[in-house]
Protein backbone atom coordinates (compact mmCIF):
# COMPACT_ATOMS: atom_id res chain seq x y z
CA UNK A 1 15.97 -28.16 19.51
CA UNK A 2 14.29 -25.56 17.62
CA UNK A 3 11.43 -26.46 15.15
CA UNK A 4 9.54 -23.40 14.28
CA UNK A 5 9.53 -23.08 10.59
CA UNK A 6 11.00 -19.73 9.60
CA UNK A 7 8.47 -16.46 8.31
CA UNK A 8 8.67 -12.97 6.90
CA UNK A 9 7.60 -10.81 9.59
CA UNK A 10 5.85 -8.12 7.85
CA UNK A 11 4.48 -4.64 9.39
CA UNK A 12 2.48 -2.72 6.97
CA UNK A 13 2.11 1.38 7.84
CA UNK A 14 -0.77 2.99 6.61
CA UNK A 15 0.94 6.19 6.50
CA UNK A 16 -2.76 8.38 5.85
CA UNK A 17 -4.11 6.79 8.37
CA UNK A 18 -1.00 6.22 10.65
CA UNK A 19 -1.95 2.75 11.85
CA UNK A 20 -0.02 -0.31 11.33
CA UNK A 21 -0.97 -4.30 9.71
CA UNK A 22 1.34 -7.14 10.86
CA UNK A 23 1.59 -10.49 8.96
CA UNK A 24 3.47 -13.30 8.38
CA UNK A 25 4.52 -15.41 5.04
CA UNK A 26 5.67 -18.38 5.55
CA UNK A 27 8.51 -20.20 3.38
CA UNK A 28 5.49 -22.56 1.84
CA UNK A 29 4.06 -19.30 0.38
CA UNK A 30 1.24 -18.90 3.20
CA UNK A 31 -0.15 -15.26 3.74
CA UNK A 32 -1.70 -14.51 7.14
CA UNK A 33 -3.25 -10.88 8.69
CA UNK A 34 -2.14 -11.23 12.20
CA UNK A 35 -2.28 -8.09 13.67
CA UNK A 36 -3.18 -4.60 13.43
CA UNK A 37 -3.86 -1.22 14.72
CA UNK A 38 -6.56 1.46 15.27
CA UNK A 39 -6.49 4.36 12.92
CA UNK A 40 -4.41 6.95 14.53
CA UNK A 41 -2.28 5.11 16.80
CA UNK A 42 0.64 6.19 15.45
CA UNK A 43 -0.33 9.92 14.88
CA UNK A 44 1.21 10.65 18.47
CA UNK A 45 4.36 11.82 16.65
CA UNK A 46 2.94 14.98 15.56
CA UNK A 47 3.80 18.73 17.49
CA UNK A 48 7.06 16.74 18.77
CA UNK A 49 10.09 17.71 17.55
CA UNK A 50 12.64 15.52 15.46
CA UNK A 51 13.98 13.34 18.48
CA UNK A 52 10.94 13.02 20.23
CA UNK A 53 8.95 11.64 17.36
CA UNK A 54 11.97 9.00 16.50
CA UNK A 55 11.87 7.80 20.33
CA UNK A 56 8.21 7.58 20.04
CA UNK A 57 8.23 5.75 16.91
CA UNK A 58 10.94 3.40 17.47
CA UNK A 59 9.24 2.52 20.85
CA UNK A 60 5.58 1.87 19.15
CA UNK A 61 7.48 -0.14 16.34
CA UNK A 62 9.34 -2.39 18.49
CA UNK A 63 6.51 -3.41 20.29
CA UNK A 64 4.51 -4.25 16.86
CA UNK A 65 7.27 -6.37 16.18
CA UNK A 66 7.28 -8.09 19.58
CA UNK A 67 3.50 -8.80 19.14
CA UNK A 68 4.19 -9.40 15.60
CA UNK A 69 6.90 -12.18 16.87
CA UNK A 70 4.59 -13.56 19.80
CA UNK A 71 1.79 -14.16 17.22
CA UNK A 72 3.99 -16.13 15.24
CA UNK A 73 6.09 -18.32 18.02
CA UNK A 74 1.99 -19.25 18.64
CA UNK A 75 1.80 -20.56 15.04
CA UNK A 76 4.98 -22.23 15.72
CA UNK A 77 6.74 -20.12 13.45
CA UNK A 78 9.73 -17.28 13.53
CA UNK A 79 10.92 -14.37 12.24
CA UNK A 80 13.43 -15.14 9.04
CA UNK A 81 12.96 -11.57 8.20
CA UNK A 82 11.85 -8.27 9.32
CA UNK A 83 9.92 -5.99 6.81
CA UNK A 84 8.74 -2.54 7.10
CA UNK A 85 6.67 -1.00 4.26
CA UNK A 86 5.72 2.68 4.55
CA UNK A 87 2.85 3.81 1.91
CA UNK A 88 4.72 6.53 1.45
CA UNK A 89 6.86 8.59 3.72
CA UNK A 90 5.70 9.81 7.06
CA UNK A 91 4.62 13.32 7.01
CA UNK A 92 6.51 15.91 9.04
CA UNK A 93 8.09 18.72 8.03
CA UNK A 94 11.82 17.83 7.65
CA UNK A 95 11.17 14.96 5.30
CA UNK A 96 13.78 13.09 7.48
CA UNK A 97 11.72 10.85 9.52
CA UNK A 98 11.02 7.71 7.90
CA UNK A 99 14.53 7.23 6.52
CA UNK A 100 16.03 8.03 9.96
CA UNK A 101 13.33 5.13 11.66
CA UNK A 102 14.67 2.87 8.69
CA UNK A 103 18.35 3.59 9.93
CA UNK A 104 17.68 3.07 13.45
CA UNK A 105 16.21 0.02 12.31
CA UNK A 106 19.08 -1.39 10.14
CA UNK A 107 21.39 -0.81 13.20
CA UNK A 108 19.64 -2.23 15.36
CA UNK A 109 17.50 -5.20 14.21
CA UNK A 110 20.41 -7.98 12.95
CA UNK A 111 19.01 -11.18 13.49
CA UNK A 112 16.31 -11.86 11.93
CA UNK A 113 17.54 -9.06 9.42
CA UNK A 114 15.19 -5.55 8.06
CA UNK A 115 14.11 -4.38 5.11
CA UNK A 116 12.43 -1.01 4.74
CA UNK A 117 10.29 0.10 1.80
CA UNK A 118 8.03 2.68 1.10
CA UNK A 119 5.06 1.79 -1.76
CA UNK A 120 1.80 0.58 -2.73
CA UNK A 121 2.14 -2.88 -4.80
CA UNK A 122 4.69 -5.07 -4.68
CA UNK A 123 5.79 -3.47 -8.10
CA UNK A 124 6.20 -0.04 -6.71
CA UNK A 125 8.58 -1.07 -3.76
CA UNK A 126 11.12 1.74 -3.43
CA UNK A 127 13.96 0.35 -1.10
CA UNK A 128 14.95 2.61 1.99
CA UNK A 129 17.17 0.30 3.86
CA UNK A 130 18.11 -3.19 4.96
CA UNK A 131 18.36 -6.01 2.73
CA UNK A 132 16.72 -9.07 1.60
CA UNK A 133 17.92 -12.16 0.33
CA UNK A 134 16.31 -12.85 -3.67
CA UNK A 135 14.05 -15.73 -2.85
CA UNK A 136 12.87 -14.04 0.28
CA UNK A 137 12.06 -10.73 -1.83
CA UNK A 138 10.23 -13.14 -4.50
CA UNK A 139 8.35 -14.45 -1.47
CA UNK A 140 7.40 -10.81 -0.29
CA UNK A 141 6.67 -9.62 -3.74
CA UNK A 142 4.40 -12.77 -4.90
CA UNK A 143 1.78 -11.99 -1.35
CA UNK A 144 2.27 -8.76 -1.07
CA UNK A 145 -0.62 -7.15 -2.74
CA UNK A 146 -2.94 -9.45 -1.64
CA UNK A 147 -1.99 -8.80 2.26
CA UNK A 148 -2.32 -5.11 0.97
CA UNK A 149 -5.69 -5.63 -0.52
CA UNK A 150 -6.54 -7.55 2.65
CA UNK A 151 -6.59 -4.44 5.15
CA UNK A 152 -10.14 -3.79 3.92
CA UNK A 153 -11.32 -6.05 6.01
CA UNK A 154 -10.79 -5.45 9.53
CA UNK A 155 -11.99 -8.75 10.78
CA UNK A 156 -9.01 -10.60 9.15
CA UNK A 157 -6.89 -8.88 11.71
CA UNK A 158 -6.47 -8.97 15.66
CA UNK A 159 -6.78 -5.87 16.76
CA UNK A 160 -4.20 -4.35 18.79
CA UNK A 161 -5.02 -2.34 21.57
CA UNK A 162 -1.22 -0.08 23.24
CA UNK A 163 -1.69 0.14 26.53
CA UNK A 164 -1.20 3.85 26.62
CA UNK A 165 2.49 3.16 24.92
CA UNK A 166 4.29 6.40 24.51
């Protein structure tokens, strides 16, 4: 019998500083930092070409989320919902990056569902792909700035060290 109480998984890119923030919102409206990277760690992407820097991506990503998910399971909660939210686009030169992570994404994360945004607040959220159920969305939207505002300070979060992921 399962009794973890369901969460938005959410993974936060800071796309200028290409690190990463996971957290978790619970259903009762609970915010917690759980996770996050050093500055950089995804800046690997850069000199590779197109392919390269979507295999590298999708790899680093899918482990956030597996930390993201083992951090919860210890809180005895589980991923209702996958969301990515991109500060803004990735930089690289075709403009095609971020959209084509959010598509890999969408066809590939089911259950829990994804969501990918790029923005600042929750009133900026510009939708990429996925969807989100309304009270779920009202959920993100209502802690969302505050787990933005909340990066500041480091010592909120776990930090994440990838073993020399590629």
């Amino acid at each position: 019998m399962d009794t973890k109480s369901p969460a938005l998984l959410v993974v936060l890119i800071e796309t200028g500083q290409l690190r990463w923030f996971v957290a978790a919102i619970d259903l009762e409206g609970q915010a917690t930092p759980l996770l996050r990277s050093e500055i950089g760690d995804l800046g690997k992407y850069w000199g590779l070409n197109l392919d390269e820097q979507l295999l590298f991506l999708r790899h680093r990503l899918c482990g956030v989320l597996q930390r993201g998910c083992d951090r919860l399971w210890a809180r005895n909660l589980k991923a209702c919902q996958f969301i990515f939210l991109f500060e803004e686009p990735l930089p690289e030169p075709t403009g095609q990056l971020t959209a084509a992570i959010a598509e890999h994404f969408l066809q590939w994360l089911l259950n829990p569902p994804v969501v990918v945004y790029t923005g600042t607040a929750a009133g900026s959220l510009q939708h990429i792909a996925g969807a989100i159920a309304a009270p779920l969305q009202e959920l993100l939207c209502a802690h969302l700035d505050a787990l933005l505002a909340a990066r500041a300070d480091e010592s909120a979060w776990e930090l994440s060290l990838c073993k020399g992921a590629g």
